[in-house]
PDB file of N, CA and C in Angstrom:
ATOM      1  N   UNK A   1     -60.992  30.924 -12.204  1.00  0.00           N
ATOM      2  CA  UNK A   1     -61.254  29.504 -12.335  1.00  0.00           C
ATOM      3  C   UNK A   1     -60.153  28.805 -13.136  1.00  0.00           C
ATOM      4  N   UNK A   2     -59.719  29.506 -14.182  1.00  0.00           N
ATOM      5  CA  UNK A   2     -58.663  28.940 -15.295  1.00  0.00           C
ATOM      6  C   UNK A   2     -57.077  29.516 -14.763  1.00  0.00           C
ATOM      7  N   UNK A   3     -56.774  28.417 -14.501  1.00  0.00           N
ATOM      8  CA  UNK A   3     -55.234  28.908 -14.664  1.00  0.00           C
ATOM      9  C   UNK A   3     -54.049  29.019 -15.527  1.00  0.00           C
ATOM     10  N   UNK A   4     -53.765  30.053 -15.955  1.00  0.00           N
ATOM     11  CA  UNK A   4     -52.199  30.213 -17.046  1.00  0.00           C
ATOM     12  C   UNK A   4     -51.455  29.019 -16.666  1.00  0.00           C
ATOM     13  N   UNK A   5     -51.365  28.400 -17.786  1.00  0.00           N
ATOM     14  CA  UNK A   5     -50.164  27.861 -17.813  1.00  0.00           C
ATOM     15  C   UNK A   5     -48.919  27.853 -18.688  1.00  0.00           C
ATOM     16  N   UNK A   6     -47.661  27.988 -17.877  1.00  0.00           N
ATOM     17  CA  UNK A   6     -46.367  28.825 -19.199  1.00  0.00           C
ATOM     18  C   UNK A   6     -45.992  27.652 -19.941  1.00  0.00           C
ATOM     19  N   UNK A   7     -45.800  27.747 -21.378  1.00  0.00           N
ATOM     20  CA  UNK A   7     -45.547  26.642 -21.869  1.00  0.00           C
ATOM     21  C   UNK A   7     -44.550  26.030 -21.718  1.00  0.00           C
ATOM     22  N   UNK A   8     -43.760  24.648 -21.840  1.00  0.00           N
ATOM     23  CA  UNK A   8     -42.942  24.245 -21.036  1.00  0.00           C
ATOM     24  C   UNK A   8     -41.540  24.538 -21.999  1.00  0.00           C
ATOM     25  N   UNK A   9     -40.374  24.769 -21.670  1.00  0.00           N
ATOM     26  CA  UNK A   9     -39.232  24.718 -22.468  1.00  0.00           C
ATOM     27  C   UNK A   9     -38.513  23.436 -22.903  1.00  0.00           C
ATOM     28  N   UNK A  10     -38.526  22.759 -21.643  1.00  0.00           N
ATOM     29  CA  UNK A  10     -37.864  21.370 -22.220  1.00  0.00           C
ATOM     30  C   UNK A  10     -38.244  20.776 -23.544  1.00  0.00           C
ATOM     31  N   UNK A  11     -37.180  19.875 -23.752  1.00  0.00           N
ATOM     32  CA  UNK A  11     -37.004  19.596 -25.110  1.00  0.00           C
ATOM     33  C   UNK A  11     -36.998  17.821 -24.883  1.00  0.00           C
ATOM     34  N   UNK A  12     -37.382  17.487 -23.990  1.00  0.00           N
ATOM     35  CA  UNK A  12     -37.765  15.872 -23.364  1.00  0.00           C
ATOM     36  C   UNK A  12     -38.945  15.168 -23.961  1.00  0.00           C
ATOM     37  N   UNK A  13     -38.512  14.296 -24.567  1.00  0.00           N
ATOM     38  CA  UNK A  13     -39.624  13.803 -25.054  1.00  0.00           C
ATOM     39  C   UNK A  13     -40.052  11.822 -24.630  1.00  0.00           C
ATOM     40  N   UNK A  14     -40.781  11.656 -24.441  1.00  0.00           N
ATOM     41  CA  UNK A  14     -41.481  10.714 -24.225  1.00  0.00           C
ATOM     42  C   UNK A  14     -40.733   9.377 -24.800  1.00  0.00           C
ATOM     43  N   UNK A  15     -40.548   8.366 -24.630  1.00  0.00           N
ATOM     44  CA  UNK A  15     -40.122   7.229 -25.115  1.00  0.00           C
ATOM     45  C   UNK A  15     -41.122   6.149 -25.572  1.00  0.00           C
ATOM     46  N   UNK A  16     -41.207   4.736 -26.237  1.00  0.00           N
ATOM     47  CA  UNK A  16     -41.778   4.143 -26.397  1.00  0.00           C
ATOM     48  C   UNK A  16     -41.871   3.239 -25.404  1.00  0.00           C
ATOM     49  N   UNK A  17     -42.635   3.098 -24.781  1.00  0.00           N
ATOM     50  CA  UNK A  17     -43.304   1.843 -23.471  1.00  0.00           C
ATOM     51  C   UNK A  17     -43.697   0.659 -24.474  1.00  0.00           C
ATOM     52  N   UNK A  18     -43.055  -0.715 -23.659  1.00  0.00           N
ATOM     53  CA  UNK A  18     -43.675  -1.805 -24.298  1.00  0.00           C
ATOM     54  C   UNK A  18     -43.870  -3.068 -23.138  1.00  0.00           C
ATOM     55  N   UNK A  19     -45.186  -3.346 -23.013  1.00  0.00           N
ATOM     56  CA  UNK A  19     -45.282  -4.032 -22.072  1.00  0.00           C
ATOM     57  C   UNK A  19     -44.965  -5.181 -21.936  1.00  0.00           C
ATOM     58  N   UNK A  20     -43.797  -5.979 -20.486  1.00  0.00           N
ATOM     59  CA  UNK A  20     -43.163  -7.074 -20.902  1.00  0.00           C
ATOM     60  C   UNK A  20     -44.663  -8.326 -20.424  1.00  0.00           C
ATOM     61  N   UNK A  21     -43.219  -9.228 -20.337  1.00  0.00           N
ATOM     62  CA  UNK A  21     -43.771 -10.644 -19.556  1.00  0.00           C
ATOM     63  C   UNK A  21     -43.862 -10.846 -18.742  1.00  0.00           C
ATOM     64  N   UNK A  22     -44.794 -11.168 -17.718  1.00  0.00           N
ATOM     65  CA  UNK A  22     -44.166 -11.054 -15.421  1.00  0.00           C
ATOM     66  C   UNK A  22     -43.370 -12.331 -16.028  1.00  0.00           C
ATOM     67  N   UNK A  23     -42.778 -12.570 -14.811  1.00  0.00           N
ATOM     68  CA  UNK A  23     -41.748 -13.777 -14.594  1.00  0.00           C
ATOM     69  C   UNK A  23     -42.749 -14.485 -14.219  1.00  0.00           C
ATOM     70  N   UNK A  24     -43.625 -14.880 -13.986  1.00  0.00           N
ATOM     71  CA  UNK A  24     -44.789 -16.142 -13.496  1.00  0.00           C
ATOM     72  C   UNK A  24     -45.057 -17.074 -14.985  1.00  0.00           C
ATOM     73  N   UNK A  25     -45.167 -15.486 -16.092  1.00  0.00           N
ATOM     74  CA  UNK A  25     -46.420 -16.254 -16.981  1.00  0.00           C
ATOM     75  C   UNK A  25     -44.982 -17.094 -17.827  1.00  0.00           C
ATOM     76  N   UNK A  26     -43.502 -16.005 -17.728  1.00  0.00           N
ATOM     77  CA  UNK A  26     -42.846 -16.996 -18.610  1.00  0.00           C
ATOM     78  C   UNK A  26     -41.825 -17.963 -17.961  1.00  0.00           C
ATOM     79  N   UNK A  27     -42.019 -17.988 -16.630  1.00  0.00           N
ATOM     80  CA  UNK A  27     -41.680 -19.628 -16.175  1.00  0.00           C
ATOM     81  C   UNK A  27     -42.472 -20.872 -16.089  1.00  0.00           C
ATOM     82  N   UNK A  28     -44.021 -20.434 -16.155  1.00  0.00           N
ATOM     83  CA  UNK A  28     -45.084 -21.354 -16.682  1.00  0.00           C
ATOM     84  C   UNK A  28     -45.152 -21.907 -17.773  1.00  0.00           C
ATOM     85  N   UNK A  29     -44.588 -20.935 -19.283  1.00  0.00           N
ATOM     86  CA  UNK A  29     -44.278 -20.903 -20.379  1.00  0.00           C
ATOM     87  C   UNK A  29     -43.405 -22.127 -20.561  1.00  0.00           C
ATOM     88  N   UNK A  30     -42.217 -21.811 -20.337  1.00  0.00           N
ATOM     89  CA  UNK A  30     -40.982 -22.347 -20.462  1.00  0.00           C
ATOM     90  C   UNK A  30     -40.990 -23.984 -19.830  1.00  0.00           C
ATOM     91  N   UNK A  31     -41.375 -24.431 -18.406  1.00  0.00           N
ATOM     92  CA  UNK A  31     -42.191 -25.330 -17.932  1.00  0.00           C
ATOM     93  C   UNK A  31     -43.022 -26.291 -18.329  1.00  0.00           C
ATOM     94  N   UNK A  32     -43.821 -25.395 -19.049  1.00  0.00           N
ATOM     95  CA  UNK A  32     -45.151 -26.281 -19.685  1.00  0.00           C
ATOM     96  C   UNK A  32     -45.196 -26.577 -21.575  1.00  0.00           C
ATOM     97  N   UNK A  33     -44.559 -25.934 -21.804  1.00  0.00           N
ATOM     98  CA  UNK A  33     -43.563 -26.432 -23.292  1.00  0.00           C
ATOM     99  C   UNK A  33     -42.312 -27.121 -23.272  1.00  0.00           C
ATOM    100  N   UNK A  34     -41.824 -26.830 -22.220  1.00  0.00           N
ATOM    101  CA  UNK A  34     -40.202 -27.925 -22.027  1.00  0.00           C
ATOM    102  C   UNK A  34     -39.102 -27.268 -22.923  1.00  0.00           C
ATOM    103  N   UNK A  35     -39.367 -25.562 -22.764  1.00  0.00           N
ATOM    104  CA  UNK A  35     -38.438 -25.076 -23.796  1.00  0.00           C
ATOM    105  C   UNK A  35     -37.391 -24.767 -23.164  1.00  0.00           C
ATOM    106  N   UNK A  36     -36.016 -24.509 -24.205  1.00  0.00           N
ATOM    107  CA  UNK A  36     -34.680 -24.134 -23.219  1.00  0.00           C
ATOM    108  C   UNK A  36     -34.749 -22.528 -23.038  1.00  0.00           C
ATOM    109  N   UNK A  37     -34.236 -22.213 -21.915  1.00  0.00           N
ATOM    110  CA  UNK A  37     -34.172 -21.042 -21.422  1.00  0.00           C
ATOM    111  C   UNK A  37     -33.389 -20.548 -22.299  1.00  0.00           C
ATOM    112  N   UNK A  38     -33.204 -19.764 -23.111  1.00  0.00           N
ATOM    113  CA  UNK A  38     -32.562 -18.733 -24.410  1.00  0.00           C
ATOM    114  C   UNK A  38     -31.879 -17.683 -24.072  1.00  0.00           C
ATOM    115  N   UNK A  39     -33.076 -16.930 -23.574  1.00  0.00           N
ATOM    116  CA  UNK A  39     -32.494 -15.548 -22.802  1.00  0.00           C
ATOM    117  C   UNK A  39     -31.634 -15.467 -22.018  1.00  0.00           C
ATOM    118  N   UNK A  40     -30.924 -14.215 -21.799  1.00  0.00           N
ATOM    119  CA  UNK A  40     -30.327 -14.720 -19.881  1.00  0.00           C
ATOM    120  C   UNK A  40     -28.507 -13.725 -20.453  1.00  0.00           C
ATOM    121  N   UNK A  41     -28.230 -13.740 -19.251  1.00  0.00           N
ATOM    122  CA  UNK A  41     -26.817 -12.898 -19.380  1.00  0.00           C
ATOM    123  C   UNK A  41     -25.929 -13.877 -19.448  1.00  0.00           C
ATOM    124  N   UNK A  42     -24.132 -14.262 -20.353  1.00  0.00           N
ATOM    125  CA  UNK A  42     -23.479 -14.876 -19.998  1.00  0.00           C
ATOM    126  C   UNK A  42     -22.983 -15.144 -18.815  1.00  0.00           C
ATOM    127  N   UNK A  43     -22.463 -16.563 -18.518  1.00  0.00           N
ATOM    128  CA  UNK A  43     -21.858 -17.092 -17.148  1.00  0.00           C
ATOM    129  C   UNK A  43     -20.317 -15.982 -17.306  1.00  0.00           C
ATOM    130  N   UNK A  44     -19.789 -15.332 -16.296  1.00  0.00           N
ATOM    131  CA  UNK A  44     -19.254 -14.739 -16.149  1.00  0.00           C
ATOM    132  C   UNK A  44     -17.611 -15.366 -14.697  1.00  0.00           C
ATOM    133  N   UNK A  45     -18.785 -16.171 -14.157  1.00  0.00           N
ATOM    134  CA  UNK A  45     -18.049 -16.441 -12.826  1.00  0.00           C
ATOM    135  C   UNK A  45     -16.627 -17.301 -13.336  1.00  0.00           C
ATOM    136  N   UNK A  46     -15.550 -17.599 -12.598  1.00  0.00           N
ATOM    137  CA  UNK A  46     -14.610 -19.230 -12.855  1.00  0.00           C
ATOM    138  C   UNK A  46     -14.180 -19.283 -11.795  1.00  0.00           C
ATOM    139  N   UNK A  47     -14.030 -20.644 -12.032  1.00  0.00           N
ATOM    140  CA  UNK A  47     -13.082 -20.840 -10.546  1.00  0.00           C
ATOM    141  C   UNK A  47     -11.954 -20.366 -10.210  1.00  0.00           C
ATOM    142  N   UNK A  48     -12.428 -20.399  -8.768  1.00  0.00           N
ATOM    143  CA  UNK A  48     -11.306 -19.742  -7.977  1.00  0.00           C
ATOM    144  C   UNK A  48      -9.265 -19.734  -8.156  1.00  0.00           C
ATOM    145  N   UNK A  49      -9.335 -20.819  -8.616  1.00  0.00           N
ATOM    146  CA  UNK A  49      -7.992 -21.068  -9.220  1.00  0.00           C
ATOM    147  C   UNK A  49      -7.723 -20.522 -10.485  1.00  0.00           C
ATOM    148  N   UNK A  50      -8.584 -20.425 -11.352  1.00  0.00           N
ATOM    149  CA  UNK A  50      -8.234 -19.856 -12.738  1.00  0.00           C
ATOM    150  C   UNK A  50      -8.450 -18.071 -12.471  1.00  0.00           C
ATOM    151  N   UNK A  51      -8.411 -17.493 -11.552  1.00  0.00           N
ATOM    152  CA  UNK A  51      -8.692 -16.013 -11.198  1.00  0.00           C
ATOM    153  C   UNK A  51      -9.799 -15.472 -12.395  1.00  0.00           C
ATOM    154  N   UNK A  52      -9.521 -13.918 -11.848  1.00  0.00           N
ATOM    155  CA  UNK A  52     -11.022 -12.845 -12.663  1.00  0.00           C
ATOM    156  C   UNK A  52     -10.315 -12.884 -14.789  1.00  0.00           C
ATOM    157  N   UNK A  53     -11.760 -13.276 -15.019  1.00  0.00           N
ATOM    158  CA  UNK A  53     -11.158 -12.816 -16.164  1.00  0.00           C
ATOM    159  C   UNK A  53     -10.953 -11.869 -17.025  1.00  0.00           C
ATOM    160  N   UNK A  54     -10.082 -11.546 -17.388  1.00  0.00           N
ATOM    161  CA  UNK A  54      -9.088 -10.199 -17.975  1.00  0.00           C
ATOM    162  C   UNK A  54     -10.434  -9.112 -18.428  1.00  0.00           C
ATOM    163  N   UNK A  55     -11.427 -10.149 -19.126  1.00  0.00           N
ATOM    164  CA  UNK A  55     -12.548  -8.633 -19.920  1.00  0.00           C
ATOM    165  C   UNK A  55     -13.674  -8.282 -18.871  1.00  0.00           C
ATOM    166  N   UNK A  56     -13.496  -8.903 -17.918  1.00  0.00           N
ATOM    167  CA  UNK A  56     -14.622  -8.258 -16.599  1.00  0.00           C
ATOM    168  C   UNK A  56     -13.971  -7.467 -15.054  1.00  0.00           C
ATOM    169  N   UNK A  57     -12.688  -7.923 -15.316  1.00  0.00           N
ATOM    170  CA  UNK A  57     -12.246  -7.017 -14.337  1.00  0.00           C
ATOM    171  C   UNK A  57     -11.959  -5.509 -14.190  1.00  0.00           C
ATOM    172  N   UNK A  58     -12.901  -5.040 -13.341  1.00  0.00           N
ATOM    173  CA  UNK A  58     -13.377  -3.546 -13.574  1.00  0.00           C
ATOM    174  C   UNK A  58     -11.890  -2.569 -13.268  1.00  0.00           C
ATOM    175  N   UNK A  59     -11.300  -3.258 -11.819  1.00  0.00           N
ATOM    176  CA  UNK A  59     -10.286  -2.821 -11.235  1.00  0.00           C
ATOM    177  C   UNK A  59      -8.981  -2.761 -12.622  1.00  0.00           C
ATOM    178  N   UNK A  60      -9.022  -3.682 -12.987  1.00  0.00           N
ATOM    179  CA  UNK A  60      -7.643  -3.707 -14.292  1.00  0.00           C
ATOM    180  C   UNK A  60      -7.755  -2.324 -15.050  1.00  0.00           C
ATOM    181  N   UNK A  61      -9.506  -2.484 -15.248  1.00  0.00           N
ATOM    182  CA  UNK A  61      -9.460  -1.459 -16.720  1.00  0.00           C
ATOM    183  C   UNK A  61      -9.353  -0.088 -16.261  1.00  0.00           C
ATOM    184  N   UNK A  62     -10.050   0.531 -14.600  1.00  0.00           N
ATOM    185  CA  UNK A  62     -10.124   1.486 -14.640  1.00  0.00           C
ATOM    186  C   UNK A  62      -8.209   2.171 -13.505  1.00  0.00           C
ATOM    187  N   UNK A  63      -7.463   1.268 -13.671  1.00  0.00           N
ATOM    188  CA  UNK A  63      -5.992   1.200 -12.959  1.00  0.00           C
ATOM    189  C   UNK A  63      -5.038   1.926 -14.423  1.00  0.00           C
ATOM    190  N   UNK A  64      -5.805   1.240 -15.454  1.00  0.00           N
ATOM    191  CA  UNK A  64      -5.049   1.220 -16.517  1.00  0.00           C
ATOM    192  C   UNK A  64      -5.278   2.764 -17.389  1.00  0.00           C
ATOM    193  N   UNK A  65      -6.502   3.134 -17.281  1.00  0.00           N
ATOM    194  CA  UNK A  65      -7.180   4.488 -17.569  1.00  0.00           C
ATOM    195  C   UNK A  65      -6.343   5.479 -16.505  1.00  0.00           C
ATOM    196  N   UNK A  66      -6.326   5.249 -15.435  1.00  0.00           N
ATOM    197  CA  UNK A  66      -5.980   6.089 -14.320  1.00  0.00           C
ATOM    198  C   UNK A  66      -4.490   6.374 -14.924  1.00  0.00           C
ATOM    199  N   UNK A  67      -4.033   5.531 -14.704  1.00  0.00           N
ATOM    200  CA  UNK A  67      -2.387   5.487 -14.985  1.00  0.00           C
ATOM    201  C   UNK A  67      -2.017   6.567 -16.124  1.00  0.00           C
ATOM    202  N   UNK A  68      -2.496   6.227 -16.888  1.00  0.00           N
ATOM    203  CA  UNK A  68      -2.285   7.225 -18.257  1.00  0.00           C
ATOM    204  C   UNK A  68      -2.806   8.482 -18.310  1.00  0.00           C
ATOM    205  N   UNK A  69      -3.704   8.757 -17.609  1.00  0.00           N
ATOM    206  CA  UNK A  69      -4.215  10.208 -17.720  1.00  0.00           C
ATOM    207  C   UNK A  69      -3.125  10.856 -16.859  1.00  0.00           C
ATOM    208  N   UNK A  70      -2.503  10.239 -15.624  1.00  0.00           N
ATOM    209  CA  UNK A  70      -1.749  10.622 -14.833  1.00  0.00           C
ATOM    210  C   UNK A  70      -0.456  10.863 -15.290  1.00  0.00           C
ATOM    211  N   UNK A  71      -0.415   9.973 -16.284  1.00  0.00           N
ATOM    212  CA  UNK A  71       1.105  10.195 -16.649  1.00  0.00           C
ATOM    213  C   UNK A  71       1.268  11.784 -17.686  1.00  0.00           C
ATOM    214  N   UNK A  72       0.030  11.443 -18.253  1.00  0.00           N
ATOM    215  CA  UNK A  72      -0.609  12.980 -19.320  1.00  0.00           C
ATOM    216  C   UNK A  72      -0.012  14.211 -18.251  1.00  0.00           C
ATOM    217  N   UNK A  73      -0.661  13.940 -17.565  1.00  0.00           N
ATOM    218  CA  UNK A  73      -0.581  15.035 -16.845  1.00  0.00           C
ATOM    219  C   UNK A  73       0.616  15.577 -15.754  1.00  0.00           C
ATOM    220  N   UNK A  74       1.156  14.626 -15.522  1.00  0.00           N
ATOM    221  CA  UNK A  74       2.750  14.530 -14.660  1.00  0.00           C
ATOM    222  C   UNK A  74       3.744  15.014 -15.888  1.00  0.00           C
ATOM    223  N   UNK A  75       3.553  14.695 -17.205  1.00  0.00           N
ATOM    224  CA  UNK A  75       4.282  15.638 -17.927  1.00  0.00           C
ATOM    225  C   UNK A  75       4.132  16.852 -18.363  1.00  0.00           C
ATOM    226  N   UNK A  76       3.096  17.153 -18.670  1.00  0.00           N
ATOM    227  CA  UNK A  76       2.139  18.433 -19.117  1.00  0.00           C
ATOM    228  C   UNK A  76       3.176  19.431 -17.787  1.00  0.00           C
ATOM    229  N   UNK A  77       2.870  19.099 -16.089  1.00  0.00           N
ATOM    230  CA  UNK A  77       3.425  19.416 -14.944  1.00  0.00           C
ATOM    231  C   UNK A  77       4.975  19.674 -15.193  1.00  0.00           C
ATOM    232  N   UNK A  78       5.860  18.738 -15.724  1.00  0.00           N
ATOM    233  CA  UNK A  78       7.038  18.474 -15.669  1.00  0.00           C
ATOM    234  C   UNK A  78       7.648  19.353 -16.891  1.00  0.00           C
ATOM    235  N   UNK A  79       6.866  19.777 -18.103  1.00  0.00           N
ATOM    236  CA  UNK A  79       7.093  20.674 -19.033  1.00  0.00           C
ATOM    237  C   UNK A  79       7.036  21.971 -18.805  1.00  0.00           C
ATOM    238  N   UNK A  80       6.184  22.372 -18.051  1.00  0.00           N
ATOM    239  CA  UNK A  80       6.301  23.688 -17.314  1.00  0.00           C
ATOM    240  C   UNK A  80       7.325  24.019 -16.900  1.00  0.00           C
ATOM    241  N   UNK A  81       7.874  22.927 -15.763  1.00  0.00           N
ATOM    242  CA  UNK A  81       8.526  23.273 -14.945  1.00  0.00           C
ATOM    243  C   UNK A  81      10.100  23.769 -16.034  1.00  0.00           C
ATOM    244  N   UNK A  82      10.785  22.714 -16.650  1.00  0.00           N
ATOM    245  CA  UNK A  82      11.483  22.677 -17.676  1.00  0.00           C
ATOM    246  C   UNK A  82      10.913  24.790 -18.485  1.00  0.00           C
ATOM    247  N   UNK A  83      10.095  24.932 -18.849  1.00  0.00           N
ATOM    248  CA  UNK A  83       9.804  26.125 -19.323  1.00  0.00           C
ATOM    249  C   UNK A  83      10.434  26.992 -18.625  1.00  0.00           C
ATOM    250  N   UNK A  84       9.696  26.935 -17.233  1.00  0.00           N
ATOM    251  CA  UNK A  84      10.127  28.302 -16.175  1.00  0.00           C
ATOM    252  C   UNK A  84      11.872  28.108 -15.960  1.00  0.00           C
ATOM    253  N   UNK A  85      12.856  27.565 -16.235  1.00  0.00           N
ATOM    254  CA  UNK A  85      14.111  26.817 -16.053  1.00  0.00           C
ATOM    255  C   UNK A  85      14.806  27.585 -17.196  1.00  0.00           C
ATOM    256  N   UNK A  86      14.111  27.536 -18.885  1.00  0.00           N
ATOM    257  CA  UNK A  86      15.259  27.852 -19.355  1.00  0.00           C
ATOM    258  C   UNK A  86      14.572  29.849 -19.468  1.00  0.00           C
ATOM    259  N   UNK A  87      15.890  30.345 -19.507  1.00  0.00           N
ATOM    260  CA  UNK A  87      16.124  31.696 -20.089  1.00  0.00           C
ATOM    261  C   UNK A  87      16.607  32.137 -21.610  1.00  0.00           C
ATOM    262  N   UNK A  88      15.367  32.599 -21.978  1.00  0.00           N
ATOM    263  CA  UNK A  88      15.461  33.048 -23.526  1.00  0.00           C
ATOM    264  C   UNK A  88      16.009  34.050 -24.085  1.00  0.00           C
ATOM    265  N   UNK A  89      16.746  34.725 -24.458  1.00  0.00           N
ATOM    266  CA  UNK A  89      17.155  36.476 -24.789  1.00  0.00           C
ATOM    267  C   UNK A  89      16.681  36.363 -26.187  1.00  0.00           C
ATOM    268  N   UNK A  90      15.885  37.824 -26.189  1.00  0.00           N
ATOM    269  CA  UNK A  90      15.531  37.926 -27.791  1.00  0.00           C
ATOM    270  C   UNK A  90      15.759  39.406 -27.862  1.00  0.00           C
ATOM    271  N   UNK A  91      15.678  39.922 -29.186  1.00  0.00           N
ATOM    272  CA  UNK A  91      15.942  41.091 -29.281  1.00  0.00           C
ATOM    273  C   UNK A  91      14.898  42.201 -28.717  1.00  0.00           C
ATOM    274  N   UNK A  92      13.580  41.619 -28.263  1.00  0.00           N
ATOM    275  CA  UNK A  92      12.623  42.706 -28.056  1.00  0.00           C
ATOM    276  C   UNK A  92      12.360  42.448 -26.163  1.00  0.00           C
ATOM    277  N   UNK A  93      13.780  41.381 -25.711  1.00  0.00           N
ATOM    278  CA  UNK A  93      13.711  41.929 -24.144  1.00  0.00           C
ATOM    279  C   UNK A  93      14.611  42.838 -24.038  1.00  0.00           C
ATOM    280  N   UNK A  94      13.708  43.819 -22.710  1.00  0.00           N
ATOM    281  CA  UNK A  94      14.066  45.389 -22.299  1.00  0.00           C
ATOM    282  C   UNK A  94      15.638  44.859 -21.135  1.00  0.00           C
ATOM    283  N   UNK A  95      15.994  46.280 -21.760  1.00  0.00           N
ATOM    284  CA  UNK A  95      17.691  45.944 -21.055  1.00  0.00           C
ATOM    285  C   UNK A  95      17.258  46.675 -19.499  1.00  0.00           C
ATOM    286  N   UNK A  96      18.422  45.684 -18.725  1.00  0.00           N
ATOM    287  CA  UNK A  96      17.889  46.144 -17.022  1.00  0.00           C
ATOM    288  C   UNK A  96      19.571  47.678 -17.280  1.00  0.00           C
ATOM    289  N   UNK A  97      18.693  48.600 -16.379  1.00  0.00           N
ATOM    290  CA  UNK A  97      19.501  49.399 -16.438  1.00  0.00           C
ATOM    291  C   UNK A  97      19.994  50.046 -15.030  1.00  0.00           C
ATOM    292  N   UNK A  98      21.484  49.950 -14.661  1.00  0.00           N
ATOM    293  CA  UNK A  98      21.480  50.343 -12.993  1.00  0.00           C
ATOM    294  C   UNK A  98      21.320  51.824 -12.860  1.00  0.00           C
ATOM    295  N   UNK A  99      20.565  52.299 -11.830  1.00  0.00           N
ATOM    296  CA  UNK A  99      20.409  53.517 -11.433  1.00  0.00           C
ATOM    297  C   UNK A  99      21.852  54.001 -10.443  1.00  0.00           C
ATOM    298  N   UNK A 100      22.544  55.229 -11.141  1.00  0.00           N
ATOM    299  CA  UNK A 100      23.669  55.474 -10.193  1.00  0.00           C
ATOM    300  C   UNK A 100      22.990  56.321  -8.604  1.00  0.00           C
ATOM    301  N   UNK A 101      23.272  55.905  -7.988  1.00  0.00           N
ATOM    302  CA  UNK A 101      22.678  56.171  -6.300  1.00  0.00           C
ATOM    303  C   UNK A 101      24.037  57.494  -5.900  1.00  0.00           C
ATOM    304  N   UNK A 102      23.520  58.845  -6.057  1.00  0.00           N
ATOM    305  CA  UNK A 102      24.647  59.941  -5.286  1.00  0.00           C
ATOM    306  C   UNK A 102      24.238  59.715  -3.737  1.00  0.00           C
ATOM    307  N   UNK A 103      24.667  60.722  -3.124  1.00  0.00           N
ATOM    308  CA  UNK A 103      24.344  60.664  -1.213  1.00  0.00           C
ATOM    309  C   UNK A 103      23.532  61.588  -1.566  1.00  0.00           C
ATOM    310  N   UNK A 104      23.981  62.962  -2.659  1.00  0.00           N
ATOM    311  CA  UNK A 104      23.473  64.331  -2.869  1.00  0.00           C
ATOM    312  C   UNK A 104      21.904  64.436  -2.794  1.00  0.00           C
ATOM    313  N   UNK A 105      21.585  65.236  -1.644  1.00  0.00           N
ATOM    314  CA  UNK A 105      20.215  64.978  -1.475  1.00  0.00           C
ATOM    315  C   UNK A 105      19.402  66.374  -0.926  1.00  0.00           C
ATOM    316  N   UNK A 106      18.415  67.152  -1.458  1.00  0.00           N
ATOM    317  CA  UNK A 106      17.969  68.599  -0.563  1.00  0.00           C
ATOM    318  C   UNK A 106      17.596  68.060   0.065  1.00  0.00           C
ATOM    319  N   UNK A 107      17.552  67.314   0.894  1.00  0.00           N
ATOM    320  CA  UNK A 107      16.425  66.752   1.962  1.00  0.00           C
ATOM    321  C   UNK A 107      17.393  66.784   3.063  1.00  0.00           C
ATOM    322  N   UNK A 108      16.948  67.137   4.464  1.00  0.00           N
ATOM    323  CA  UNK A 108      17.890  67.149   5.276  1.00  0.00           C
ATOM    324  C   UNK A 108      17.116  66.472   6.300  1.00  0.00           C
ATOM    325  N   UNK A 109      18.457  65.398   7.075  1.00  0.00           N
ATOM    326  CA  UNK A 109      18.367  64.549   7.731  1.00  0.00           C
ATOM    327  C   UNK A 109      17.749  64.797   9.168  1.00  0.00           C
ATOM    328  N   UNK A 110      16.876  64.381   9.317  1.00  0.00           N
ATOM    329  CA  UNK A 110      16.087  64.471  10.774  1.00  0.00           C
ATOM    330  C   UNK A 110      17.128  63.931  12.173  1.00  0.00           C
ATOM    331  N   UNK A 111      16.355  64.330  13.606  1.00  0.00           N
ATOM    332  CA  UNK A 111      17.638  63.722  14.295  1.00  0.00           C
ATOM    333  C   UNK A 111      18.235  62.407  14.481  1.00  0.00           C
ATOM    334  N   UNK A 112      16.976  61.578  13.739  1.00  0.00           N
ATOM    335  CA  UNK A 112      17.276  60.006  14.383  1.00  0.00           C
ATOM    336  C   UNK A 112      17.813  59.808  12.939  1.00  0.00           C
ATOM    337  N   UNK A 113      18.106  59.762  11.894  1.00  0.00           N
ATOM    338  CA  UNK A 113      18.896  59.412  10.917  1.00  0.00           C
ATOM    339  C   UNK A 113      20.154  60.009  11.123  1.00  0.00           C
ATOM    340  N   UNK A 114      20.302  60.995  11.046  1.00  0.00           N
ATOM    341  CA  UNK A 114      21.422  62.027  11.515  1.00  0.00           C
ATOM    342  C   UNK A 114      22.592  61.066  12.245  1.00  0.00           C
ATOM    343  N   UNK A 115      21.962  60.383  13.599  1.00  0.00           N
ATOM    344  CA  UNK A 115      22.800  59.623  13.918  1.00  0.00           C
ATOM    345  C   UNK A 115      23.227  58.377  13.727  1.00  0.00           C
ATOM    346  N   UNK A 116      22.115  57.676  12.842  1.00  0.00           N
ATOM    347  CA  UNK A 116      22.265  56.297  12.248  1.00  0.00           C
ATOM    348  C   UNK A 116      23.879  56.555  11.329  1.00  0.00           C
ATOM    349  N   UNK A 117      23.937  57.511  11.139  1.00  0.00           N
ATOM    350  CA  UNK A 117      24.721  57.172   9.721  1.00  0.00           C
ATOM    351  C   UNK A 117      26.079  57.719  10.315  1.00  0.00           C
TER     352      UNK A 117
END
């Protein structure tokens, strides 16, 4: 009849709910007192001749972010490259050493080498 239940792990907790105003009761409000509208987001728009302005244009800010991370990183790229370029000698690189090559060999030549050479 009873079912286990595992206790939960999350660590989410609940927020405070606060119940607003509908938009009916406070345009009736506002209406029927003759009060000035207060609230509200700034005018943002301008005219068309005066173009976007500098602190809302999304395109400026995120051109300007772009640019620079890119440049971060086109050098970060360009330092490497510069790395792999120069040659360092230190005392603890191993010396290349040539192996002398004789002909002298016990191995004797099969028929198809035999005549290569």
């Amino acid at each position: 009849m009873y079912k286990y239940r595992k206790p939960s792990k999350s660590t989410l907790t609940s927020v405070e709910t606060v119940e607003g105003e509908p938009i009916e009761h406070k345009i009736e409000r506002i209406v029927s007192n003759k009060e000035p509208i207060s609230d509200g987001a700034p005018e943002i728009f301008t005219e068309r001749k005066e173009g976007v302005k500098s602190a809302y244009n999304i395109r400026t800010d995120r051109w300007e972010i772009a640019t620079d991370a890119m440049s971060k990183v086109e050098g970060s790229i360009q330092a490497k490259r510069d790395a792999k370029g120069k040659i360092t000698k230190s005392k603890d690189e191993p010396k290349v050493v040539q192996l002398k090559v004789d002909k002298v060999s016990e191995a004797k030549p099969t028929e198809g080498t035999s005549k290569a050479e």
